[in-house]
C-alpha atoms as a PDB file:
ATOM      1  CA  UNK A   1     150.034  78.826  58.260  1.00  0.00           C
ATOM      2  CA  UNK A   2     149.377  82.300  58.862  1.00  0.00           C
ATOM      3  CA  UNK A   3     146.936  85.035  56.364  1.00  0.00           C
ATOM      4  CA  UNK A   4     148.581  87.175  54.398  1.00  0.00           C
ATOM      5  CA  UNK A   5     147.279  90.515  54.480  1.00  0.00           C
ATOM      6  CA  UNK A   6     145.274  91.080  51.474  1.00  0.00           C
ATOM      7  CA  UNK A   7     143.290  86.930  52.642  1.00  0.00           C
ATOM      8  CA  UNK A   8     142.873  88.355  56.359  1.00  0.00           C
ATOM      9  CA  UNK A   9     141.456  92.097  55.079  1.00  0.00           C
ATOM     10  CA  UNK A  10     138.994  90.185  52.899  1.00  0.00           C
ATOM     11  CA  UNK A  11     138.148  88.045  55.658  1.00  0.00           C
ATOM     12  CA  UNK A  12     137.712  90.806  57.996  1.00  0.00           C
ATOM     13  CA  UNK A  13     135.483  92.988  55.638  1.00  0.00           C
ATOM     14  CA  UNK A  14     133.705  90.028  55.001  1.00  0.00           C
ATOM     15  CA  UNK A  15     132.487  89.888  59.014  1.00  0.00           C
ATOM     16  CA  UNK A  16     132.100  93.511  58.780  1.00  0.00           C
ATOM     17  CA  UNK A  17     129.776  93.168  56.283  1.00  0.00           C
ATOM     18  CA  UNK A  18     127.812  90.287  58.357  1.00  0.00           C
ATOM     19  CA  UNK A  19     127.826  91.659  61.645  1.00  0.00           C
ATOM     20  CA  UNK A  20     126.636  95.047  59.660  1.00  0.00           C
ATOM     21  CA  UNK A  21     123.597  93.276  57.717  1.00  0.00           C
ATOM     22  CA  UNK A  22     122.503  91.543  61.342  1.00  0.00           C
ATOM     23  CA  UNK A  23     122.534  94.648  63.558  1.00  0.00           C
ATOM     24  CA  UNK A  24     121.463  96.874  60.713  1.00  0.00           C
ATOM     25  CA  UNK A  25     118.423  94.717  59.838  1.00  0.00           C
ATOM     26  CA  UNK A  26     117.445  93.824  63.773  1.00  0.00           C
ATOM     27  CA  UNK A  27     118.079  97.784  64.639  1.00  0.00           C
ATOM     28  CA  UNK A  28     115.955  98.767  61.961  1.00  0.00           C
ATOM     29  CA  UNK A  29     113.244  96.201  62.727  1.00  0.00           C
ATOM     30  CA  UNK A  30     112.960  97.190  66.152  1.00  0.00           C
ATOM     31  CA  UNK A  31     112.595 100.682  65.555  1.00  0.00           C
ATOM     32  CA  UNK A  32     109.792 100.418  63.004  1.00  0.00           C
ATOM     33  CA  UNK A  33     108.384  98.198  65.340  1.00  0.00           C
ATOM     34  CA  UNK A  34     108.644 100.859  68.269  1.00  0.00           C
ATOM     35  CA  UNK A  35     107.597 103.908  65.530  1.00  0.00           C
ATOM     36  CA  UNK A  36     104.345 102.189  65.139  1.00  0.00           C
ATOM     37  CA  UNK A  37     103.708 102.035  69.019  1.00  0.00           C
ATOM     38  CA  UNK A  38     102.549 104.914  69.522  1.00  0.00           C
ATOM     39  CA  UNK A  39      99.932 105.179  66.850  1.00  0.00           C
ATOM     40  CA  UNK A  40      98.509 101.923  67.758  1.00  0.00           C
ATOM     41  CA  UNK A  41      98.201 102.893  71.548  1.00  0.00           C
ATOM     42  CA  UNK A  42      96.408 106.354  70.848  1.00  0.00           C
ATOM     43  CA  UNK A  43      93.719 104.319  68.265  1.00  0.00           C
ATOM     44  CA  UNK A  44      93.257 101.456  70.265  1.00  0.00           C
ATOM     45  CA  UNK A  45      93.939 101.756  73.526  1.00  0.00           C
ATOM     46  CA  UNK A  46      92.902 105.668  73.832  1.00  0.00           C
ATOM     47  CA  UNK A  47      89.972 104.767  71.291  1.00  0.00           C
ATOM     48  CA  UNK A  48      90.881 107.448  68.666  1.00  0.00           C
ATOM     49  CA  UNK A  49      91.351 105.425  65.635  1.00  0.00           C
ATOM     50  CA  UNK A  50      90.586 107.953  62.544  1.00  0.00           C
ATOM     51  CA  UNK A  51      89.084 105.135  60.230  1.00  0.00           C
ATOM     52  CA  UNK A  52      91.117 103.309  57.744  1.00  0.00           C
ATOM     53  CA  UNK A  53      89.871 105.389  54.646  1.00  0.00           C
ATOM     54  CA  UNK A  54      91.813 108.144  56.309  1.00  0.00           C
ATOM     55  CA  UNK A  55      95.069 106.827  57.173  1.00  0.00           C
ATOM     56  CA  UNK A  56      95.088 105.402  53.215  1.00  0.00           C
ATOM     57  CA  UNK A  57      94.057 108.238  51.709  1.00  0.00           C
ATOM     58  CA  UNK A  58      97.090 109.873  53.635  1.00  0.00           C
ATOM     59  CA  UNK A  59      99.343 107.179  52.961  1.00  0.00           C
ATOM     60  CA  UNK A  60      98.565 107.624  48.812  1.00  0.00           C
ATOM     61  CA  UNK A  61      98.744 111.434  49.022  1.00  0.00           C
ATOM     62  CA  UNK A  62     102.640 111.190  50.803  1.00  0.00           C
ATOM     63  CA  UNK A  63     103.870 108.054  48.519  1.00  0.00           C
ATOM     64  CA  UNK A  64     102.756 110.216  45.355  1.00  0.00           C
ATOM     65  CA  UNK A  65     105.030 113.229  46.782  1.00  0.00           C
ATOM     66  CA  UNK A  66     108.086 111.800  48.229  1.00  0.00           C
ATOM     67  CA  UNK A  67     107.712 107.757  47.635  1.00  0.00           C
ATOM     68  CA  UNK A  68     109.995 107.481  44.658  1.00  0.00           C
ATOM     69  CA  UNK A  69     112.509 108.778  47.496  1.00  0.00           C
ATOM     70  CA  UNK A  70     112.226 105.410  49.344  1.00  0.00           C
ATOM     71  CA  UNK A  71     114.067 103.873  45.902  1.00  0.00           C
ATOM     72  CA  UNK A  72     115.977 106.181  44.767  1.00  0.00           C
ATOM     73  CA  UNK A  73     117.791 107.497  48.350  1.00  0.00           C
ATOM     74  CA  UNK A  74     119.514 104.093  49.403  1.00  0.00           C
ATOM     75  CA  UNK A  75     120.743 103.389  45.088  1.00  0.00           C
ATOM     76  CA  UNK A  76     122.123 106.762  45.184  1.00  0.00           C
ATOM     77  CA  UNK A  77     123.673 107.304  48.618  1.00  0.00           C
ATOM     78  CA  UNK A  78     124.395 103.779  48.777  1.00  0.00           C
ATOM     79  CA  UNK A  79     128.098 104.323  46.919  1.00  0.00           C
ATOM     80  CA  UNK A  80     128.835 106.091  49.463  1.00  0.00           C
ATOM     81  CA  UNK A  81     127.780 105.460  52.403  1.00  0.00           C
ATOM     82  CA  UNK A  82     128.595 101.356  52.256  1.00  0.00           C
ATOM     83  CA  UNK A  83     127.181  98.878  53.752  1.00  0.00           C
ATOM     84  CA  UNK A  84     127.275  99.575  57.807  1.00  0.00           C
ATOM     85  CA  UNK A  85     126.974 103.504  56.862  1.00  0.00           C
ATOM     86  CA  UNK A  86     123.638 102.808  54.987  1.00  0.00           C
ATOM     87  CA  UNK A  87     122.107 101.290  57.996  1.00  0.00           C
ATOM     88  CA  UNK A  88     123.456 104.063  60.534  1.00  0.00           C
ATOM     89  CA  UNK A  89     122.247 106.853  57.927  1.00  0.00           C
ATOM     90  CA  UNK A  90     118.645 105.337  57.668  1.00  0.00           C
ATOM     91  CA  UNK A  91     118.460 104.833  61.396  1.00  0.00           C
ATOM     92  CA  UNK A  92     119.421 108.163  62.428  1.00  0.00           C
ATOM     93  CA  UNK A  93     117.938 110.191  59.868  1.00  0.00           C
ATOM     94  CA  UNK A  94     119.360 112.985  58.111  1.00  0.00           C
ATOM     95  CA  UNK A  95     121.312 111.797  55.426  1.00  0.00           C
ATOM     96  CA  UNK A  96     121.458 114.426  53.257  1.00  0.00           C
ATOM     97  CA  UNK A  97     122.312 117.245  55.290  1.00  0.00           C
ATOM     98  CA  UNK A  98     124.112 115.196  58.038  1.00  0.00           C
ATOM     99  CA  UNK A  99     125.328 111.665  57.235  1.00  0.00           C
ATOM    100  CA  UNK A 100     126.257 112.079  53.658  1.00  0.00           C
ATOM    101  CA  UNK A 101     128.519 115.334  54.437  1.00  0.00           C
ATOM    102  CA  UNK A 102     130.050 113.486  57.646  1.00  0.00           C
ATOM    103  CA  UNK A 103     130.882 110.709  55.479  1.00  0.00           C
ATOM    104  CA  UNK A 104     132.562 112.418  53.160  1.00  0.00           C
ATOM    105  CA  UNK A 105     134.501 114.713  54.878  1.00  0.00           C
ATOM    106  CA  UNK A 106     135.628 111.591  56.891  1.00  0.00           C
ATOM    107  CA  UNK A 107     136.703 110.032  54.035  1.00  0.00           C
ATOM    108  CA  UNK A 108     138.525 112.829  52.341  1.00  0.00           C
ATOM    109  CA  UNK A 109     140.465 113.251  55.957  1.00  0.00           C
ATOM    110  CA  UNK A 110     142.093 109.581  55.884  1.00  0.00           C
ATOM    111  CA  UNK A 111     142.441 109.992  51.989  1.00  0.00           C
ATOM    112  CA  UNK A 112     140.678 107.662  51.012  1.00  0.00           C
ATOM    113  CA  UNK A 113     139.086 106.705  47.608  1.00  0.00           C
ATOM    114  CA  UNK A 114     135.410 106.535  47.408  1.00  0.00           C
ATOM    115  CA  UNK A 115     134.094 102.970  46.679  1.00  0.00           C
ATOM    116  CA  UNK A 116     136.885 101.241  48.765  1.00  0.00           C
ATOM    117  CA  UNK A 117     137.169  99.812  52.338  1.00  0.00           C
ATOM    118  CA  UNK A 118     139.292 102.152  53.785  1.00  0.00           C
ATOM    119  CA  UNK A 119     136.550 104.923  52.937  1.00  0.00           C
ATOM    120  CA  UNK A 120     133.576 102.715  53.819  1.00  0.00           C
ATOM    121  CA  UNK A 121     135.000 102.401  57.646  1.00  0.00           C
ATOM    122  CA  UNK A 122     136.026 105.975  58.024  1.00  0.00           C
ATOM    123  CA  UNK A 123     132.572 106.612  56.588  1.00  0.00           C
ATOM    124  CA  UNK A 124     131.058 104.662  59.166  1.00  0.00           C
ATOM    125  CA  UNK A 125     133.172 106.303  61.980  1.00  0.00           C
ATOM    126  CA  UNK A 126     132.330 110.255  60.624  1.00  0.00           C
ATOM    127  CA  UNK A 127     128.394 109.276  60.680  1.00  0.00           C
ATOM    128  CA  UNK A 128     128.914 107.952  64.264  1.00  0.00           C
ATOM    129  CA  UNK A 129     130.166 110.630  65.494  1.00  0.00           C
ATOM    130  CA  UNK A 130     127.690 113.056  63.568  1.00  0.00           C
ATOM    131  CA  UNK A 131     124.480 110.758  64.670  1.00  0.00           C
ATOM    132  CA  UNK A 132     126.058 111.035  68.371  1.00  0.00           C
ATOM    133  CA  UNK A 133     126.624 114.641  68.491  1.00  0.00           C
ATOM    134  CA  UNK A 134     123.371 115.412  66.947  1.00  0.00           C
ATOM    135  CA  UNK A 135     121.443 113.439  69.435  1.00  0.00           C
ATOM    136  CA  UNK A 136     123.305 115.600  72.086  1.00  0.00           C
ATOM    137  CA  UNK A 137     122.072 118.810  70.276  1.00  0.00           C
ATOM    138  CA  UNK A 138     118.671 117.483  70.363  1.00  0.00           C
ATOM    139  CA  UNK A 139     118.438 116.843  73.868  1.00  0.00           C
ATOM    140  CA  UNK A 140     120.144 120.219  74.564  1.00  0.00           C
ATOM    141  CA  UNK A 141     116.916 121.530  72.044  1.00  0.00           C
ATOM    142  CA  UNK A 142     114.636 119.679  73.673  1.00  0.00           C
ATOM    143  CA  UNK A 143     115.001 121.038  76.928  1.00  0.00           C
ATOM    144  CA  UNK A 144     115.824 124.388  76.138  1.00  0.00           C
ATOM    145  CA  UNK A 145     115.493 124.443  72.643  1.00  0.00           C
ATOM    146  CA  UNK A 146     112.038 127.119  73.126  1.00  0.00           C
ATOM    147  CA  UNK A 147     114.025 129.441  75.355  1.00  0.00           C
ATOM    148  CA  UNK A 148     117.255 129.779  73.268  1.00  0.00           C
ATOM    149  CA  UNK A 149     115.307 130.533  69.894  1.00  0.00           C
ATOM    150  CA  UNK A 150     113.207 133.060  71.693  1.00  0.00           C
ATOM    151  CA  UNK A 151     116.471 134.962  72.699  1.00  0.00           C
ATOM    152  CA  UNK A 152     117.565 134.833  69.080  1.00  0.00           C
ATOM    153  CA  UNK A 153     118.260 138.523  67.056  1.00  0.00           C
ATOM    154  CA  UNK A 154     115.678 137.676  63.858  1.00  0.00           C
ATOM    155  CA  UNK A 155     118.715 137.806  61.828  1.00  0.00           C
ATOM    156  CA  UNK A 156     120.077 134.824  63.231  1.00  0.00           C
ATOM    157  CA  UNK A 157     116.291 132.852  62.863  1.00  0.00           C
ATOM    158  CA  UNK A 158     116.526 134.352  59.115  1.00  0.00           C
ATOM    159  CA  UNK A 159     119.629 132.584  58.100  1.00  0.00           C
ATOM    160  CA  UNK A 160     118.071 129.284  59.114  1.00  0.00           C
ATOM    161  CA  UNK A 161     116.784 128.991  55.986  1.00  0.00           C
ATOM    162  CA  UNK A 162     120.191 128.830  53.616  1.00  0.00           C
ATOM    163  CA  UNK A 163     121.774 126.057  56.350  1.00  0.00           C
ATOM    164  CA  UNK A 164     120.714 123.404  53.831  1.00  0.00           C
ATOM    165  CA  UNK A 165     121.856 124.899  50.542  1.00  0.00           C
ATOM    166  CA  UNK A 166     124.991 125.841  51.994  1.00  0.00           C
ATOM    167  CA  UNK A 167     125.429 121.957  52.802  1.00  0.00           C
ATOM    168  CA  UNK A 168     124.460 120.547  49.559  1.00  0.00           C
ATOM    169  CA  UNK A 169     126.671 123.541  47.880  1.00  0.00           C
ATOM    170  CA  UNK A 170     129.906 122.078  50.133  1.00  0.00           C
ATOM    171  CA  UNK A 171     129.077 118.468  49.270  1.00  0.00           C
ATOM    172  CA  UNK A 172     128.741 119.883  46.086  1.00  0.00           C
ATOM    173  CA  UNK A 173     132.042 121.513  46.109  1.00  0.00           C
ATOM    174  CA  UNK A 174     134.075 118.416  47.784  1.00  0.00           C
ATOM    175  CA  UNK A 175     133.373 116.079  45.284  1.00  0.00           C
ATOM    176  CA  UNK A 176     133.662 118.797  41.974  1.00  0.00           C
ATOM    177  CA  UNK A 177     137.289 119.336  43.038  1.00  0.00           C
ATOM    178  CA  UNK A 178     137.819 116.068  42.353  1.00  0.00           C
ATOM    179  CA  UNK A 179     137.266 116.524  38.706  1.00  0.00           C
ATOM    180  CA  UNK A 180     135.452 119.718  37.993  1.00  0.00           C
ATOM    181  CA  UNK A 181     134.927 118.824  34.658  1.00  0.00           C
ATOM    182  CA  UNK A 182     132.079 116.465  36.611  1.00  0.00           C
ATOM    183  CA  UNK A 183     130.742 118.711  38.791  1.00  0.00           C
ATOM    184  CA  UNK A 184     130.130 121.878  36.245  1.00  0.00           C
ATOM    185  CA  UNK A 185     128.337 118.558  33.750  1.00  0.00           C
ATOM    186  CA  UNK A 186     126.108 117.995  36.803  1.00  0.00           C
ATOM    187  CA  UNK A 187     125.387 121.378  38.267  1.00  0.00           C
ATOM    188  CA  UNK A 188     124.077 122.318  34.152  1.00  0.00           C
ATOM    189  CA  UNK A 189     122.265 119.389  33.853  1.00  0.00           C
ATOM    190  CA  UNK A 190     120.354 119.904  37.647  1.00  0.00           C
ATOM    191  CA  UNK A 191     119.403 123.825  36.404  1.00  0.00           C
ATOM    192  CA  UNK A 192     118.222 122.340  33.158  1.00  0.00           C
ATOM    193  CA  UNK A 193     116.116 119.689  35.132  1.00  0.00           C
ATOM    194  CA  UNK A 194     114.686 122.511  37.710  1.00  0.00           C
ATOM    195  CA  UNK A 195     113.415 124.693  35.497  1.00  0.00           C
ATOM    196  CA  UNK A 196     112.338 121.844  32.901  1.00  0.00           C
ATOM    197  CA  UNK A 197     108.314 122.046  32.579  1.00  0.00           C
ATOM    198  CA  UNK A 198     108.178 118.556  33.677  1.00  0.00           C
ATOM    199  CA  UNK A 199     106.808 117.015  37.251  1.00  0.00           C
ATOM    200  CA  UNK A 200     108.304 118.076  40.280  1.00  0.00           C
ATOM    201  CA  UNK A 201     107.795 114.129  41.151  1.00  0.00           C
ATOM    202  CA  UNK A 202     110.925 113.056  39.002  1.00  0.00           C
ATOM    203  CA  UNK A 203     112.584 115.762  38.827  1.00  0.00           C
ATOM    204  CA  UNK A 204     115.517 114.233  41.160  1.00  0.00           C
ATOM    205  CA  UNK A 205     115.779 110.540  39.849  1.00  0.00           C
ATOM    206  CA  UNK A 206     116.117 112.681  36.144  1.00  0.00           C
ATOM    207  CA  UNK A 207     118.305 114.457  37.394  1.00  0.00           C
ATOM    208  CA  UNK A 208     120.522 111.629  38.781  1.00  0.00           C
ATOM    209  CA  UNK A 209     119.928 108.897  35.770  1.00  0.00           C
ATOM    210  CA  UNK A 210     121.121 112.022  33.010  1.00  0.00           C
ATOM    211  CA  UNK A 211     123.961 112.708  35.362  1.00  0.00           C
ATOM    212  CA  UNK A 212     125.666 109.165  35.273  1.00  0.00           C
ATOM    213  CA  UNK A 213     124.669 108.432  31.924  1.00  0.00           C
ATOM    214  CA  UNK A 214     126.369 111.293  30.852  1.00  0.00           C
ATOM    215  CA  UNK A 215     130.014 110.967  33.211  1.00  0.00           C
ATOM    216  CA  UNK A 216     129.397 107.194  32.008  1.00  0.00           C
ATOM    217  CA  UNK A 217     129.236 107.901  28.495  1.00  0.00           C
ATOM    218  CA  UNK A 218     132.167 110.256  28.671  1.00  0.00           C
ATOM    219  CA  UNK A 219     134.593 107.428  30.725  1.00  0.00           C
ATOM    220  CA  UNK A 220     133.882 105.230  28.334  1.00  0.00           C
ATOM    221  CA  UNK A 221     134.779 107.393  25.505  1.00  0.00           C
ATOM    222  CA  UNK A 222     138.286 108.262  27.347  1.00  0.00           C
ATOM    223  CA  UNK A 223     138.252 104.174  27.451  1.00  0.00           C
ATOM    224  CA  UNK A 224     138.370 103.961  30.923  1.00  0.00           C
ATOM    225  CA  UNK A 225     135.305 101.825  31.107  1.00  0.00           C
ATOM    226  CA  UNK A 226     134.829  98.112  28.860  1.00  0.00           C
ATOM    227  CA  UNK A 227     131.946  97.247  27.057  1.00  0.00           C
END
């Protein structure tokens, strides 16, 4: 008896989501793996091992800055990036001023509603294609990367530095249009947080557990949300 559609795009998703956790988890593996080859040649094969009190006093001083990152990154981008497009973001890097935008401008292309298949696979597809292309650019840096810079005007090199603002402000801007009512809550409530006299530590996670309690709180007073 054959599927019907809705049965045979369930099953399908559901060996998407399979195939995604075994590649994802064995790509993953293999890289840490290879990331920690090089330090272990240089200590002890070269025989320049700093001592152990180093590496952990390093290893304390980064976790305090940026280790509430390594919870809060996959809950937060997780929504949407899906499943397969977590993996592929944390592989290649650059989520938040490559994968993330590439996702959603993928998305918004085919239409689709964040949250659902349809936008997880065209997620998937536009951080592909962004993870490909900037692995080109970095090769074409890496070999020339020295000699084109150095021909730069210095007000090209000076504009470097608003690349990444002017990303977050378009991811920003994508998802406000949606429902700017959203995206003015959030952009008051991440000023308040920045220039709140409080740790610079948790000043993001604040700023993203205020944010949905508040556009919770508000769907569930418009009754849109049960409980």
């Amino acid at each position: 008896m054959p599927e019907t559609p809705g049965i045979a795009g369930s099953s399908s998703m559901e060996l998407f989501y399979r195939r995604s956790h075994f590649w994802g988890r064995l790509t993953l593996f293999v890289i840490i793996l290879m990331s920690l080859v090089p330090p272990l040649y240089i200590s002890f094969v070269m025989d320049a091992h700093p001592g152990w009190g180093v590496i952990g006093t390093g290893l304390v001083g980064y976790a305090s800055f940026i280790g509430i990152m390594w919870i809060l990154e996959p809950i937060t981008y997780y929504p949407t990036l899906g499943v397969a497009g977590t993996y592929l973001a944390f592989l290649t890097g650059n989520i938040a001023n490559m994968c993330l935008p590439c996702s959603s401008a993928a998305q918004k292309a085919v239409g689709a509603e964040p949250g659902s298949e349809k936008a997880e696979v065209a997620g998937v597809f536009g951080i592909a294609v962004a993870s490909l292309t900037n692995i080109i650019i970095l090769v074409i840096m890496i070999l020339g990367g020295t000699y084109i810079i150095s021909v730069l005007p210095p007000f090209v090199e000076s504009m470097f530095g608003f690349i990444l603002p002017s990303i977050f402000g378009a991811v920003l801007g994508q998802f406000a249009y949606r429902t700017p009512k959203y995206g003015i809550i959030a952009l008051i409530i991440g000023m308040a947080v920045l220039f709140a006299p409080i740790f610079s530590l948790i000043k993001i996670p604040i700023c993203v557990a205020l944010t949905i309690a508040v556009v919770l709180f508000m769907e569930k007073q418009k009754g849109n949300l049960n409980g």
